[in-house]
N, C-alpha and C. Protein backbone atom coordinates (compact mmCIF):
# COMPACT_ATOMS: atom_id res chain seq x y z
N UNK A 1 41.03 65.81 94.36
CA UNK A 1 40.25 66.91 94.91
C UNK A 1 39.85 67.88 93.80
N UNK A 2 40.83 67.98 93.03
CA UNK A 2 40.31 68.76 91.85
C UNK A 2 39.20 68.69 90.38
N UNK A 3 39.36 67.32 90.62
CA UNK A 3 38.44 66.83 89.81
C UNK A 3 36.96 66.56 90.34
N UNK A 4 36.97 66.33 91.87
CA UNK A 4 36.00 66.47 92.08
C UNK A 4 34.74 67.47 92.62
N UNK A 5 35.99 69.05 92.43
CA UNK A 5 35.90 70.46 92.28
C UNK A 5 35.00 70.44 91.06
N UNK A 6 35.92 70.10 90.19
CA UNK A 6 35.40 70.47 89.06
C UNK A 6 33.58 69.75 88.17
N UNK A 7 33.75 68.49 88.61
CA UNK A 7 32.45 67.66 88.70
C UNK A 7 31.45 68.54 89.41
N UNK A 8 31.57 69.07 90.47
CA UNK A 8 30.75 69.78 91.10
C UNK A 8 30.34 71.09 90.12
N UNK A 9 31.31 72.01 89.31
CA UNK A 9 30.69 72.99 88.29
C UNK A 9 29.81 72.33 87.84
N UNK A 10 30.43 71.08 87.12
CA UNK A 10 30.06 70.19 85.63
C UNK A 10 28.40 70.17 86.34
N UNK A 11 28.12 69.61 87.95
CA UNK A 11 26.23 69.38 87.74
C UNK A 11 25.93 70.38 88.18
N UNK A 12 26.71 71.83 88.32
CA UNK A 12 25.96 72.94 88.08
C UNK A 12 25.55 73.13 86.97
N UNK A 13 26.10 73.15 86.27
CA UNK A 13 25.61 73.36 84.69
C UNK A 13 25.26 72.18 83.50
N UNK A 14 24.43 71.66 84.60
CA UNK A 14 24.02 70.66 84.05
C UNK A 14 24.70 69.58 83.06
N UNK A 15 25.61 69.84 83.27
CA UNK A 15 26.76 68.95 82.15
C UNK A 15 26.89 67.87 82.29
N UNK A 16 27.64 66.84 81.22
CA UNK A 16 28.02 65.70 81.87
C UNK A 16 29.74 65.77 82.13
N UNK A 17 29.99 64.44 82.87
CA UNK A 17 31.12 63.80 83.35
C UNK A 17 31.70 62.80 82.64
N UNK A 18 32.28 62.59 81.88
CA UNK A 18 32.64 60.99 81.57
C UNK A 18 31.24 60.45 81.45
N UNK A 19 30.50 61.04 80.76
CA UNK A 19 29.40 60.56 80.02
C UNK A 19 28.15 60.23 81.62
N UNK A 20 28.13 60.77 82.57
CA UNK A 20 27.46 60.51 83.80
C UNK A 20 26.49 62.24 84.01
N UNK A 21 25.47 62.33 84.55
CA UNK A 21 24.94 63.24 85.16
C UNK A 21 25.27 63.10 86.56
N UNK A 22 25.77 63.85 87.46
CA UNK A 22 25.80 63.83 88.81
C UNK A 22 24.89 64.88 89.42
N UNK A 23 24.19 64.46 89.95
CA UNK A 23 23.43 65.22 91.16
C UNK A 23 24.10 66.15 92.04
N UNK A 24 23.82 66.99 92.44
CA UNK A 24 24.99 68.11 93.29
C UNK A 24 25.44 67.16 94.51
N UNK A 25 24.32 66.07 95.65
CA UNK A 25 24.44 65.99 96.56
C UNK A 25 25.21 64.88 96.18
N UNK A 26 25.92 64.15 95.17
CA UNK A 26 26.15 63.21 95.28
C UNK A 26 27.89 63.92 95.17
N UNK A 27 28.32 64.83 95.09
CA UNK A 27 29.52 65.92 94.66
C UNK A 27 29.47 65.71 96.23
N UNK A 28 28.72 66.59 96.58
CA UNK A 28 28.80 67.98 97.69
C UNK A 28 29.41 66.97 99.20
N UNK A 29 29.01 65.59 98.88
CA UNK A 29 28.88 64.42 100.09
C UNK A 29 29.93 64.38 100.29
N UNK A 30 31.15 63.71 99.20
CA UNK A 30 32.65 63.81 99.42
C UNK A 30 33.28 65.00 99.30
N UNK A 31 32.77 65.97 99.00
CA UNK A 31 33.32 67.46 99.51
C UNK A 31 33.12 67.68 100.32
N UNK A 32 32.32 67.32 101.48
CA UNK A 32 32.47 67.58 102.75
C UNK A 32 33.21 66.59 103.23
N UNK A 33 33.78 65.38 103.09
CA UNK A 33 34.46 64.58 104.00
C UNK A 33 35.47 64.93 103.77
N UNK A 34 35.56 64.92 102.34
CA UNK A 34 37.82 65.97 102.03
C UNK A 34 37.56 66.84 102.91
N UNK A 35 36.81 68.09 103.25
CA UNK A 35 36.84 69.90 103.92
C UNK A 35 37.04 69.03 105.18
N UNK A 36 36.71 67.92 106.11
CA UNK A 36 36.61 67.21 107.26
C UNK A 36 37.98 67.77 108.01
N UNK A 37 38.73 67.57 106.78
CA UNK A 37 40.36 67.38 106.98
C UNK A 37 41.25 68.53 106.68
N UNK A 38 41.53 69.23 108.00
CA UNK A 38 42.08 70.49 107.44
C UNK A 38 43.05 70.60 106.78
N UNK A 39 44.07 69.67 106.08
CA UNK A 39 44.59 69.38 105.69
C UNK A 39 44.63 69.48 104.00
N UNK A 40 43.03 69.52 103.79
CA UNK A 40 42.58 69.52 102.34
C UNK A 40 41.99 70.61 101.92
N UNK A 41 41.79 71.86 103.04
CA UNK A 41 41.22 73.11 102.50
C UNK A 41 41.56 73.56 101.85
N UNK A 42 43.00 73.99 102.49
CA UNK A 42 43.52 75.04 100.84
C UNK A 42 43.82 74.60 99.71
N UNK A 43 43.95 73.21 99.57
CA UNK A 43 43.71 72.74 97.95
C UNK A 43 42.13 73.10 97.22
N UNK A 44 41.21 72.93 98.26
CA UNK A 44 39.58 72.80 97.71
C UNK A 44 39.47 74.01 97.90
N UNK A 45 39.98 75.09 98.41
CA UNK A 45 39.70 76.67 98.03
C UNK A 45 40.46 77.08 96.83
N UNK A 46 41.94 76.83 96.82
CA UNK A 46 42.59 76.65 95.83
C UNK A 46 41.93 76.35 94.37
N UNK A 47 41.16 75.22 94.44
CA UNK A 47 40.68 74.52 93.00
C UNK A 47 39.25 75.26 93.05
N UNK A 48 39.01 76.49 93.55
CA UNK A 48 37.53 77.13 93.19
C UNK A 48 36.18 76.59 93.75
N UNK A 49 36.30 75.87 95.31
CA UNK A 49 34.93 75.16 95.60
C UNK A 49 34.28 76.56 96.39
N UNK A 50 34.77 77.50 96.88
CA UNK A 50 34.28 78.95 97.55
C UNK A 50 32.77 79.58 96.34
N UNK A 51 32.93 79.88 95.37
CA UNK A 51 32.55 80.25 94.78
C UNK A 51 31.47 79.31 94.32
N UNK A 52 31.45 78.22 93.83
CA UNK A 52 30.72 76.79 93.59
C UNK A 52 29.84 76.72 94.61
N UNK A 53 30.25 76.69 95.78
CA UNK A 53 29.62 76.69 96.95
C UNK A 53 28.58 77.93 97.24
N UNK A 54 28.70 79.19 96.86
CA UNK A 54 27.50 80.04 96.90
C UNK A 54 26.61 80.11 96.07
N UNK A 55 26.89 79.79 94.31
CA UNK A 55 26.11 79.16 93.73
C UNK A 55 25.47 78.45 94.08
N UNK A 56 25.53 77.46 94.52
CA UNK A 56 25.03 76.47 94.82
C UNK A 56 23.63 76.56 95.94
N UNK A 57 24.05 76.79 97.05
CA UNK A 57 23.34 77.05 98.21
C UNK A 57 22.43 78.65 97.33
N UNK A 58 22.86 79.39 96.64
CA UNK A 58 22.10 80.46 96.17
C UNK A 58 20.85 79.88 95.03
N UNK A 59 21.23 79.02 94.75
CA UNK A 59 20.06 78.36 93.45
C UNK A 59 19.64 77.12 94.18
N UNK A 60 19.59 76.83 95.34
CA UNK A 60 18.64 75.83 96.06
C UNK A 60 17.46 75.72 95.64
N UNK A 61 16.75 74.14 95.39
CA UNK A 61 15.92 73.91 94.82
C UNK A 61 15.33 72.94 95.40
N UNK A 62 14.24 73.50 96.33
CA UNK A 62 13.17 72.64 97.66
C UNK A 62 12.99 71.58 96.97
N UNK A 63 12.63 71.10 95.66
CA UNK A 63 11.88 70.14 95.10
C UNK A 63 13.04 69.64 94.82
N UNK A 64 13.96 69.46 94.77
CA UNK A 64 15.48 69.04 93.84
C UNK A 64 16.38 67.66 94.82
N UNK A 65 16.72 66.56 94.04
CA UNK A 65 17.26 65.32 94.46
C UNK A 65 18.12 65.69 95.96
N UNK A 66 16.87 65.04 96.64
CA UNK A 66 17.67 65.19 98.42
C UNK A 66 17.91 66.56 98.30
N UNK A 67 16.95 67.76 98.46
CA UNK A 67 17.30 68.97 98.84
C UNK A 67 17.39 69.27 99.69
N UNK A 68 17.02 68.43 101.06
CA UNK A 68 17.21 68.94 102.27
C UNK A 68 18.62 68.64 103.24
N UNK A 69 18.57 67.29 102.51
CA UNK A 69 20.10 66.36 102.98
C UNK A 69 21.69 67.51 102.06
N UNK A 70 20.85 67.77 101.00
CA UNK A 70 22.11 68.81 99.87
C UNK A 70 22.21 69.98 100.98
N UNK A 71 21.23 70.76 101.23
CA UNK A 71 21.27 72.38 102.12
C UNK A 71 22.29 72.09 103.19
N UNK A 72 21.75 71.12 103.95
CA UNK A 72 22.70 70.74 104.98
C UNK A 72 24.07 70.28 105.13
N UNK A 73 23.97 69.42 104.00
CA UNK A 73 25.82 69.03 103.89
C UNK A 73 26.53 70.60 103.23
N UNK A 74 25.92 71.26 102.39
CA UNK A 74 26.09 72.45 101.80
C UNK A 74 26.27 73.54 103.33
N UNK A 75 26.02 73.62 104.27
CA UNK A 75 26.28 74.87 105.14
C UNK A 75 27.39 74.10 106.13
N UNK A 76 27.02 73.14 106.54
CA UNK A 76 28.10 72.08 107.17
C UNK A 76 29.68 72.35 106.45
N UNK A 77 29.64 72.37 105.06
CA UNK A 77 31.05 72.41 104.18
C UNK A 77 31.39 73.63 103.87
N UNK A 78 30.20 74.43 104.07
CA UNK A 78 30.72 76.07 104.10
C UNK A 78 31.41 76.41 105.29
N UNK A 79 31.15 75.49 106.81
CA UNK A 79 31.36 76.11 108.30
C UNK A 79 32.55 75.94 108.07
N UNK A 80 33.45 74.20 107.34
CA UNK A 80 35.35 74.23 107.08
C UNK A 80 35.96 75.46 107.06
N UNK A 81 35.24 76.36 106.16
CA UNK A 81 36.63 77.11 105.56
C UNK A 81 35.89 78.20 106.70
N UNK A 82 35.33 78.68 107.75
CA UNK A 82 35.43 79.83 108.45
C UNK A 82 36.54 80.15 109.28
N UNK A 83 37.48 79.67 109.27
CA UNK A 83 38.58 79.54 110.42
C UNK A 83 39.51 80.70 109.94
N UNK A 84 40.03 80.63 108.67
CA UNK A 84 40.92 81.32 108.05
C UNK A 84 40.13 82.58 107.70
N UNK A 85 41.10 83.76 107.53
CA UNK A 85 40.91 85.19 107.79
C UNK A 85 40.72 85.58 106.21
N UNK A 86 41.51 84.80 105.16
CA UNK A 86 41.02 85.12 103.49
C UNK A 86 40.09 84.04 103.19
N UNK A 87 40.07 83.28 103.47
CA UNK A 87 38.78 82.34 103.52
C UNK A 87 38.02 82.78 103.44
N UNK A 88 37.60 83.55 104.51
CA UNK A 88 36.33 84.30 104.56
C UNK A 88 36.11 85.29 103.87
N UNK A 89 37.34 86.14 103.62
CA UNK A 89 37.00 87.06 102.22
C UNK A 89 36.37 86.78 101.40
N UNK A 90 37.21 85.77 100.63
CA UNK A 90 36.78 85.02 99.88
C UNK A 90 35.01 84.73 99.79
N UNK A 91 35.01 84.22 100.70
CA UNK A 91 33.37 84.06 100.79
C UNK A 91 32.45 84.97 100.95
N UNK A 92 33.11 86.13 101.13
CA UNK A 92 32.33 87.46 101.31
C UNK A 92 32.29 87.82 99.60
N UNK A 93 33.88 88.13 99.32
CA UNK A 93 33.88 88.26 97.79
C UNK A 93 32.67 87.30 97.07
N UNK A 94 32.75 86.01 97.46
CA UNK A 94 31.82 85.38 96.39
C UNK A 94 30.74 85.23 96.45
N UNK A 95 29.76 85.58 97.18
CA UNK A 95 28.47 85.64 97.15
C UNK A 95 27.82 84.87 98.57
N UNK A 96 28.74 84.19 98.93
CA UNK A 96 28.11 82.88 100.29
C UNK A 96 27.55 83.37 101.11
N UNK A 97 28.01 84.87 101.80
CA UNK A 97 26.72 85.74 102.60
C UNK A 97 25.51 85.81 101.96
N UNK A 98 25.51 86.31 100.72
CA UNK A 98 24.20 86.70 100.41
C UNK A 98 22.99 85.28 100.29
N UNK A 99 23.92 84.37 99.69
CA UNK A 99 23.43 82.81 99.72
C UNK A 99 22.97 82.64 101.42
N UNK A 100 24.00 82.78 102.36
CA UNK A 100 23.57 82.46 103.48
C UNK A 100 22.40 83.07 104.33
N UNK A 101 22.42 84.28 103.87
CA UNK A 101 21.52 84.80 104.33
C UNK A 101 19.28 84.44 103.89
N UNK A 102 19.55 83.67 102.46
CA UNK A 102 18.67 83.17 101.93
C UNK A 102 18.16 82.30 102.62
N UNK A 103 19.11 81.58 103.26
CA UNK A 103 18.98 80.30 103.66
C UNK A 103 18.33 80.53 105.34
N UNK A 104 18.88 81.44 105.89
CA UNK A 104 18.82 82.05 106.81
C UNK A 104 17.27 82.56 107.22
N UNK A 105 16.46 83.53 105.73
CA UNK A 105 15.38 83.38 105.73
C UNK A 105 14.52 82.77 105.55
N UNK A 106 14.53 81.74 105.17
CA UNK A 106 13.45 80.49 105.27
C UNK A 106 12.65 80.61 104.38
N UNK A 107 12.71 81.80 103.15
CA UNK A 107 11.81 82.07 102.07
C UNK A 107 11.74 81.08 101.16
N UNK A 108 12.45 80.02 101.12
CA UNK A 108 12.49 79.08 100.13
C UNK A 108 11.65 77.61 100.16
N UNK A 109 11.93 77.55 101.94
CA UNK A 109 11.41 76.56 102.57
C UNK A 109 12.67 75.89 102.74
N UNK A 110 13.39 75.92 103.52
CA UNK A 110 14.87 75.44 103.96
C UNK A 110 14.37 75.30 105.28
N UNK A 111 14.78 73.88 106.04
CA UNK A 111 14.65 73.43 107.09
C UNK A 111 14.99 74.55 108.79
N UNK A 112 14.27 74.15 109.33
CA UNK A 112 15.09 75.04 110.76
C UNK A 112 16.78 74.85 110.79
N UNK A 113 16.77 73.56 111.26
CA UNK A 113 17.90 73.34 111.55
C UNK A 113 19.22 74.29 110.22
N UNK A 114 18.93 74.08 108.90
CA UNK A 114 19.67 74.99 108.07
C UNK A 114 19.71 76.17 108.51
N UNK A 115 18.97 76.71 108.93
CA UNK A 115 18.53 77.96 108.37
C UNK A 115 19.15 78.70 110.25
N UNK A 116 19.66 77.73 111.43
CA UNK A 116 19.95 77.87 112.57
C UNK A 116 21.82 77.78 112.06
N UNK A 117 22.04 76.44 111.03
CA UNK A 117 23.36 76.91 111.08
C UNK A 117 24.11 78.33 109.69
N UNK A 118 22.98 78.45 108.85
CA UNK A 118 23.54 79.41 108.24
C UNK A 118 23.26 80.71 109.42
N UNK A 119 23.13 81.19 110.49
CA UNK A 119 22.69 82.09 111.11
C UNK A 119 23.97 82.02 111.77
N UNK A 120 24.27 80.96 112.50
CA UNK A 120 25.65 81.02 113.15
C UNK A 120 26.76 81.36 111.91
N UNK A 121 27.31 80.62 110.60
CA UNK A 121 27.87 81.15 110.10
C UNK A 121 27.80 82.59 109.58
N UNK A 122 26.77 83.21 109.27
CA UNK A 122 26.74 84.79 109.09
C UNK A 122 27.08 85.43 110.14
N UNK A 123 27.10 85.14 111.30
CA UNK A 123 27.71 85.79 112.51
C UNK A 123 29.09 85.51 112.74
N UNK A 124 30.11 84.80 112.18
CA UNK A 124 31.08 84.48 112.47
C UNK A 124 31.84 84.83 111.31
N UNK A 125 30.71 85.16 110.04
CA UNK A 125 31.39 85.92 108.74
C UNK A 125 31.58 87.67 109.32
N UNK A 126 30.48 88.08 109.67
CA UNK A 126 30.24 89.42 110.18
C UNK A 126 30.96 90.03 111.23
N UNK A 127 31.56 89.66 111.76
CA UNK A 127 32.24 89.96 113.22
C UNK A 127 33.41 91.00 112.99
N UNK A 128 34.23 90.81 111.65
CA UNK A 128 35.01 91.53 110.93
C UNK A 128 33.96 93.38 111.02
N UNK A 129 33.60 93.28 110.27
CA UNK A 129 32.25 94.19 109.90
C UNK A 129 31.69 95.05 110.83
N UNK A 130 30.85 94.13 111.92
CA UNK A 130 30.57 94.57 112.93
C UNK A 130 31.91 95.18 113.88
N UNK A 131 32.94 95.09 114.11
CA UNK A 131 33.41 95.59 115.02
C UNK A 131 34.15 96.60 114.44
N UNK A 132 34.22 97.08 112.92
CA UNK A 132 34.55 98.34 112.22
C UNK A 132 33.84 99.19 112.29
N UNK A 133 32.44 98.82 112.59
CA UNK A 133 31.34 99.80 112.40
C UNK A 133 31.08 100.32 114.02
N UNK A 134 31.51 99.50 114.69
CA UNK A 134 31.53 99.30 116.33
C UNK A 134 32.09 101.00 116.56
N UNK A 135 33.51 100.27 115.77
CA UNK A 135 34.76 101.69 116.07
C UNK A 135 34.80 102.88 115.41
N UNK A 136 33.65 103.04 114.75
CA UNK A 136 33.35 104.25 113.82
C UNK A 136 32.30 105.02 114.49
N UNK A 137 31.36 104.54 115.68
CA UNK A 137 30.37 104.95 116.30
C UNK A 137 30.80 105.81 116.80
N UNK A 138 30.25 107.14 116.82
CA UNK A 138 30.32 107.83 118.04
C UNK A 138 30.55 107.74 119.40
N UNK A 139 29.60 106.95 119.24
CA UNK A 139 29.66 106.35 121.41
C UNK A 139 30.28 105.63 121.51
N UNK A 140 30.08 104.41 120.75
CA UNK A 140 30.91 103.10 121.25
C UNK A 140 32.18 102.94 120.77
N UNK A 141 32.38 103.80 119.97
CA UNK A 141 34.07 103.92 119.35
C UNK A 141 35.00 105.04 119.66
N UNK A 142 34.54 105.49 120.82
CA UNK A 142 34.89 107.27 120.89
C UNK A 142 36.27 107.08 121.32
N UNK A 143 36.79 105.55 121.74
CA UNK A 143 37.85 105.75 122.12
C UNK A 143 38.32 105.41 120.95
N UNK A 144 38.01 104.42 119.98
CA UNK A 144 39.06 103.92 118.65
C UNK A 144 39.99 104.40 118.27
N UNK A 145 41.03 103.78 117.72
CA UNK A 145 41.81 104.81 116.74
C UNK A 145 41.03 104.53 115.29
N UNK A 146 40.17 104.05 115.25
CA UNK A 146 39.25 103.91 113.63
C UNK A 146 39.37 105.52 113.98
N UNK A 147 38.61 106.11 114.80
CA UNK A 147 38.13 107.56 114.79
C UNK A 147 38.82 108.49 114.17
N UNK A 148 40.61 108.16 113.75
CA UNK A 148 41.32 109.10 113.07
C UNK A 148 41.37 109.04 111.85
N UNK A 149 40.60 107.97 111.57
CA UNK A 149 40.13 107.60 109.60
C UNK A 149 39.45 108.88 109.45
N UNK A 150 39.09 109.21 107.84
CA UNK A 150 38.83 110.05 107.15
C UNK A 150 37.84 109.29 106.84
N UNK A 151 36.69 109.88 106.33
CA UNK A 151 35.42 109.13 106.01
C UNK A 151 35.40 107.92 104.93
N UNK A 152 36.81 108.67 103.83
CA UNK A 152 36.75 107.71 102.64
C UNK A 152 37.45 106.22 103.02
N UNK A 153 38.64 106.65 103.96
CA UNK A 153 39.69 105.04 103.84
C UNK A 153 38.18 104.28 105.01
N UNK A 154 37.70 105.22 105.80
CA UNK A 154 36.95 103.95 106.14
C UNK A 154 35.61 103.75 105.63
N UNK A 155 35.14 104.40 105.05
CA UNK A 155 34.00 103.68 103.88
C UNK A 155 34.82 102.46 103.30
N UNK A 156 35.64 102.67 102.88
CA UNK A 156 36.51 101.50 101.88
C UNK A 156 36.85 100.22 102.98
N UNK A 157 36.90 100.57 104.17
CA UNK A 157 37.20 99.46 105.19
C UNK A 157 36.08 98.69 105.54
């Protein structure tokens, strides 16, 4: 799993492998069948695929080997790790919202269907977010106990 973490940097940056060029989608294919298995997440978050993974989907390239079959296995292998509560940090920390949200807008030329499941995952990243901001409202939070925060600890929240 780790090596094939790491293969995945290697055709980010255009590098080779054991003397091979790999294509992202040809990485990204068996990274999604390991993520299949929950069993193999926290090794493949563990070995740095969170971060790899917003790169990735963030430098999408319409014209680029199977870009449409790559976007898709690419949001499909992002949906694995939404379950877990630092997972998703994580993916907040690393850029995968802002990636998702790209994807989300269709400015690139990313398929419907992508661009329907990065929409569900930004809503299932956001939910954290949204219901802090919920409890900070005036109206709709008037009962919270957010309401006894001080402006700063919950800016920081």
């Amino acid at each position: 799993i780790a090596t094939t973490v790491k293969i995945l940097g290697f055709a980010l940056d255009g590098k080779r492998w054991g003397g091979t060029n790999f294509a992202p989608y040809s990485i990204v294919y068996p990274l999604n069948n390991q993520a299949a298995n929950p069993q193999n997440r926290e090794q493949l978050v563990g070995c740095g695929l969170l971060p790899l993974l917003a790169r990735l989907i963030d430098d999408w390239d319409p014209d680029g080997h199977n870009a449409n079959e790559t976007l898709l296995l690419l949001v499909t292998l992002t949906s694995h790790f939404t379950g877990a509560l630092p997972w998703q940090e994580r993916m907040r920390a690393g850029g995968v919202v802002g990636a998702l949200e790209k994807v989300r807008g269709r400015s690139r030329g990313e398929s419907v269907e992508c661009s329907k499941k990065a929409e569900h995952l930004l809503d299932v990243l956001m939910q954290g977010q949204l219901a802090v901001c919920m409890g900070l409202h005036s109206r709709l939070g008037a009962e919270s106990s957010l309401q006894c925060l001080d402006d700063n600890p919950a800016g920081i929240i």
